[in-house]
N, C-alpha and C. Protein backbone atom coordinates (compact mmCIF):
# COMPACT_ATOMS: atom_id res chain seq x y z
N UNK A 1 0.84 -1.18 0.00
CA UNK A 1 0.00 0.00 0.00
C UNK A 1 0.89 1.24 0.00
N UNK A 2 0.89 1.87 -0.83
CA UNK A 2 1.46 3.58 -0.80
C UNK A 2 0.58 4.58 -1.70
N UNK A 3 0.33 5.35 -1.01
CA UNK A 3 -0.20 6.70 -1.35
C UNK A 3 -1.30 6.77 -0.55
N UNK A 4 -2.36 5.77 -0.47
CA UNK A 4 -3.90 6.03 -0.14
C UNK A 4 -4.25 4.83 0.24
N UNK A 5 -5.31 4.80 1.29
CA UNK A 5 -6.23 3.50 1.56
C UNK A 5 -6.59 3.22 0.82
N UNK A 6 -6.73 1.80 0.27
CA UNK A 6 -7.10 0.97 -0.56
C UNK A 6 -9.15 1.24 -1.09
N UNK A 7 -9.50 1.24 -1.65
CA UNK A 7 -10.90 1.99 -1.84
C UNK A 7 -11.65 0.68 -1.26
N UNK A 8 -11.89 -0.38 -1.32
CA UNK A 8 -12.20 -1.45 -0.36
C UNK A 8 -12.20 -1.37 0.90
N UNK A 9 -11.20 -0.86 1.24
CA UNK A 9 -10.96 -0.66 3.07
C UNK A 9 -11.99 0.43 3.51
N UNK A 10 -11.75 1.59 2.96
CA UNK A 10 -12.60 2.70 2.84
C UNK A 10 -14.06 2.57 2.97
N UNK A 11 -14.97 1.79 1.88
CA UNK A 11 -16.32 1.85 1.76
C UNK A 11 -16.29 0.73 2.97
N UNK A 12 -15.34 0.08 3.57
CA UNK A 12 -16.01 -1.57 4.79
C UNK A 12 -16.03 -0.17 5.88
N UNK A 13 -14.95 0.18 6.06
CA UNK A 13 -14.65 1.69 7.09
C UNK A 13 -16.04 2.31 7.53
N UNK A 14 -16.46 2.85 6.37
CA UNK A 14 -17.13 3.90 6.10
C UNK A 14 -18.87 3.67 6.55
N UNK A 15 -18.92 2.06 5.99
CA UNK A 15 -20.73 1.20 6.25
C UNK A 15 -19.79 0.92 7.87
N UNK A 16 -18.87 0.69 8.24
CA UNK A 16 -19.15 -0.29 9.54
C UNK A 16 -19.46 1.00 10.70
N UNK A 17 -18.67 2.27 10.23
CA UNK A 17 -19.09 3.64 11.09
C UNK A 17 -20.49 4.19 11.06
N UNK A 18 -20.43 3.83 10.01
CA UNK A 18 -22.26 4.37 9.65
C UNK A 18 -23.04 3.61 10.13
N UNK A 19 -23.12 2.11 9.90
CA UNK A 19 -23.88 1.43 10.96
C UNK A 19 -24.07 1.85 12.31
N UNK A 20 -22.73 1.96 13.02
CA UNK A 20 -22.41 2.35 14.10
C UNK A 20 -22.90 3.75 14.72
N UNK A 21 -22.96 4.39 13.73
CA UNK A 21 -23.44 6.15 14.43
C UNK A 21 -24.81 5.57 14.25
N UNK A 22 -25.69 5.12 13.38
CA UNK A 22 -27.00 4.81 12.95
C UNK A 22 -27.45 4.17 14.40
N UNK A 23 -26.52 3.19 15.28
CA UNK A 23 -27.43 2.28 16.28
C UNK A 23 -27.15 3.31 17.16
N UNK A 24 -26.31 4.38 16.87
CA UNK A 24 -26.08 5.58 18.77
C UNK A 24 -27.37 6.14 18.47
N UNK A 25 -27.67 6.90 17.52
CA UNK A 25 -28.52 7.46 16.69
C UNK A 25 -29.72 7.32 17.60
N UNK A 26 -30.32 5.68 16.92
CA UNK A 26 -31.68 5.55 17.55
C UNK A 26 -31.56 5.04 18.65
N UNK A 27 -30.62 4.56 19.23
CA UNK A 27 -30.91 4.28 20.84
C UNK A 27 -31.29 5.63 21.49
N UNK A 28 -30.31 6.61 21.29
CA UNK A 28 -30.57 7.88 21.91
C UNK A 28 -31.85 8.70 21.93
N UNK A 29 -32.24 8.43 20.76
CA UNK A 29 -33.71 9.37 20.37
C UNK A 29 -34.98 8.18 20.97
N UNK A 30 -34.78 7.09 20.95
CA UNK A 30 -35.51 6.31 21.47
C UNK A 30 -35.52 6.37 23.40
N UNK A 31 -34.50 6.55 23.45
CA UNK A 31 -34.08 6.45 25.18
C UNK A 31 -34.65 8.20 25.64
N UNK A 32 -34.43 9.15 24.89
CA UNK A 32 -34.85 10.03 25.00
C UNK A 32 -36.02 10.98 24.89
N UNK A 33 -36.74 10.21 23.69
CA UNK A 33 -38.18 11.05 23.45
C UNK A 33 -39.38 9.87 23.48
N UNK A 34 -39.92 9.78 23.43
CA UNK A 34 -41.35 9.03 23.59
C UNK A 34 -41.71 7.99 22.32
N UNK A 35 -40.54 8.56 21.28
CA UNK A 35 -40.77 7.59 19.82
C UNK A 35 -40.31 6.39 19.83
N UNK A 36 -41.21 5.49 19.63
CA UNK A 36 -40.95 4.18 19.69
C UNK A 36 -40.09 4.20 18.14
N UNK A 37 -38.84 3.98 18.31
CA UNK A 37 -38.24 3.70 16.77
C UNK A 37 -37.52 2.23 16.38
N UNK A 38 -37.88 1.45 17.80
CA UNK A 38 -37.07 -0.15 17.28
C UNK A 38 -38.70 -0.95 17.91
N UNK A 39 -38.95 -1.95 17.13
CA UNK A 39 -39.80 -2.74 17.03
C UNK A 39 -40.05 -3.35 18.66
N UNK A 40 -41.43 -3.42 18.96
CA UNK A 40 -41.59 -4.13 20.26
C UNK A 40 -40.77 -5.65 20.74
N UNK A 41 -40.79 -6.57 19.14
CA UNK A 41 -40.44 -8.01 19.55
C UNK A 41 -38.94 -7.75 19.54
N UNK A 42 -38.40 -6.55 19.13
CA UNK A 42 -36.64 -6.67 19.47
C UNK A 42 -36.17 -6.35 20.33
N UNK A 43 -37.36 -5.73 21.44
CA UNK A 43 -36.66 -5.03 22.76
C UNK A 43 -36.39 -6.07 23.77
N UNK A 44 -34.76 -5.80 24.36
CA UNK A 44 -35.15 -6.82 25.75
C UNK A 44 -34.92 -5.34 26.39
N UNK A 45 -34.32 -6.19 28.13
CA UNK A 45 -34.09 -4.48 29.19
C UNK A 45 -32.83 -4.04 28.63
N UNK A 46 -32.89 -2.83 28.88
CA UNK A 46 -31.68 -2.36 28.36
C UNK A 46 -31.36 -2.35 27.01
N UNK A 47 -32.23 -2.35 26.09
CA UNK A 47 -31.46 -2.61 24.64
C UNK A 47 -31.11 -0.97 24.30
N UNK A 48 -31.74 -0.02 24.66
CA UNK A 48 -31.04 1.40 24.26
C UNK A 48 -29.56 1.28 24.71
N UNK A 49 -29.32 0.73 25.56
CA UNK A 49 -27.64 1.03 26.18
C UNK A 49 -26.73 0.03 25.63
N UNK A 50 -27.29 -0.88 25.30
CA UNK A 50 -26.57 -2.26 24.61
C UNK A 50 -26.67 -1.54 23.20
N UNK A 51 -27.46 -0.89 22.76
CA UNK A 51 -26.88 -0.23 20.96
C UNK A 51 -26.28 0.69 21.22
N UNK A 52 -25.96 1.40 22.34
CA UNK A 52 -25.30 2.94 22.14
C UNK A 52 -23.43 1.94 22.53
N UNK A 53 -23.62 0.83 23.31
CA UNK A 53 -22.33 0.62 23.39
C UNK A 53 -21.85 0.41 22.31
N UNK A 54 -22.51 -0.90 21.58
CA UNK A 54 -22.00 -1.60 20.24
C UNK A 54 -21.77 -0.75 18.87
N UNK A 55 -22.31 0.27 19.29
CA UNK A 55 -22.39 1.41 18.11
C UNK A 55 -20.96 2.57 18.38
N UNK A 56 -21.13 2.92 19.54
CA UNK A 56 -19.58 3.69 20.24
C UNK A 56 -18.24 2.54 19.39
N UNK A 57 -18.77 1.00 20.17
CA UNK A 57 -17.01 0.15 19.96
C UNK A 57 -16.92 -0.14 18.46
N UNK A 58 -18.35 0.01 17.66
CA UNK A 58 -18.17 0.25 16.10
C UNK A 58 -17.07 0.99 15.48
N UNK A 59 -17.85 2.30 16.02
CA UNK A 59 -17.38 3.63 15.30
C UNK A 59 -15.46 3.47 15.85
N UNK A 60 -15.25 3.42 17.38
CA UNK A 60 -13.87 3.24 17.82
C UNK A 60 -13.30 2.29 16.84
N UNK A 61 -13.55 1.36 16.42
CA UNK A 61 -12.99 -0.09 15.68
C UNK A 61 -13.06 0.42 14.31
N UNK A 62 -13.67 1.06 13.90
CA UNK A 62 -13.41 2.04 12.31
C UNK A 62 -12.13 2.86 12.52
N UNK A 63 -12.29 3.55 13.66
CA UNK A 63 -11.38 4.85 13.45
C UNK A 63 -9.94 3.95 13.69
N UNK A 64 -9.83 2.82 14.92
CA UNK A 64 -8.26 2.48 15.03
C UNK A 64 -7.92 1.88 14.00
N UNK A 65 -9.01 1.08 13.48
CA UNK A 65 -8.32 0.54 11.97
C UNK A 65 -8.13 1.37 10.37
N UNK A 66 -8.47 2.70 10.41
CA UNK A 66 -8.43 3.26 9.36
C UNK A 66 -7.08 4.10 9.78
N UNK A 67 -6.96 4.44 11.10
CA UNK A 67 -5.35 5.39 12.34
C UNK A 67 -4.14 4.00 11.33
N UNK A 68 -4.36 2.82 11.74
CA UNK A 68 -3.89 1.89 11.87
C UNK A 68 -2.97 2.09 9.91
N UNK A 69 -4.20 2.18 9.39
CA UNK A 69 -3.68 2.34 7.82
C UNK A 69 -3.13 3.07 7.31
N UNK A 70 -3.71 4.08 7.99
CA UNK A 70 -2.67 5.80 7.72
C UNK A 70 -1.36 5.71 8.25
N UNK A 71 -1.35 5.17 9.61
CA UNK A 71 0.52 5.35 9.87
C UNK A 71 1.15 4.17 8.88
N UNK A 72 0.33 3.32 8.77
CA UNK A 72 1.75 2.22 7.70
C UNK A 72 1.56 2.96 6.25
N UNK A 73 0.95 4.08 5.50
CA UNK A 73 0.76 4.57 4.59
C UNK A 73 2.00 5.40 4.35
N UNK A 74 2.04 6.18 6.28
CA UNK A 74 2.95 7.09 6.27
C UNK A 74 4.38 6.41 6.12
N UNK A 75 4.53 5.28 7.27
CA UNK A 75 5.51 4.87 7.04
C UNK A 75 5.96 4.17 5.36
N UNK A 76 5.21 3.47 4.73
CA UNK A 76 5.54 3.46 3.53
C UNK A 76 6.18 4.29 3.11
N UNK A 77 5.51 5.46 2.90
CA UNK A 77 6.43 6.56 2.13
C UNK A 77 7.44 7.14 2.89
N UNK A 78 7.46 7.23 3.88
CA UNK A 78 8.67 7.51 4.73
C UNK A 78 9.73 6.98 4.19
N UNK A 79 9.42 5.26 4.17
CA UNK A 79 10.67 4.27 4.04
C UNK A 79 11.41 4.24 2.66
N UNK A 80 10.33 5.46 1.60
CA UNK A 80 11.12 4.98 -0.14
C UNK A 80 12.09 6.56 0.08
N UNK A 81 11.59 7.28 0.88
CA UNK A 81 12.72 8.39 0.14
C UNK A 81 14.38 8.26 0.69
């Protein structure tokens, strides 16, 4: 890899963050306002806080693995000049 993230890595990156902000999203507005926005038969206790976690360690697990690509990008090019 040198110059840029691979465009594959990018769009998995990009849906697995978006998923991820999408479940903080509606847990929050659900935990917060009166709108029922996730289906009765999917609720157990606690499912607003169980999507705001899995959605937080999403979005974290996008960003260290895209951090992760950029420094060996950097170092790549570091290592040709």
């Amino acid at each position: 890899m040198s110059g840029s993230i691979p465009l594959n890595l990018q769009f998995a990156l990009m849906l697995f963050n978006g998923v991820g902000t999408l479940l903080v999203g509606i847990a929050v507005v659900d935990l917060l306002t009166p709108l029922d926005l996730v289906p009765d038969g999917w609720r157990f206790p606690f499912y607003q806080w169980t999507m705001i976690i899995v959605g937080v360690c999403m979005c974290i697990t996008a960003g260290i693995i895209r951090l992760r690509a950029l420094i060996q990008i950097n170092a790549d090019n570091h290592s040709n000049d």
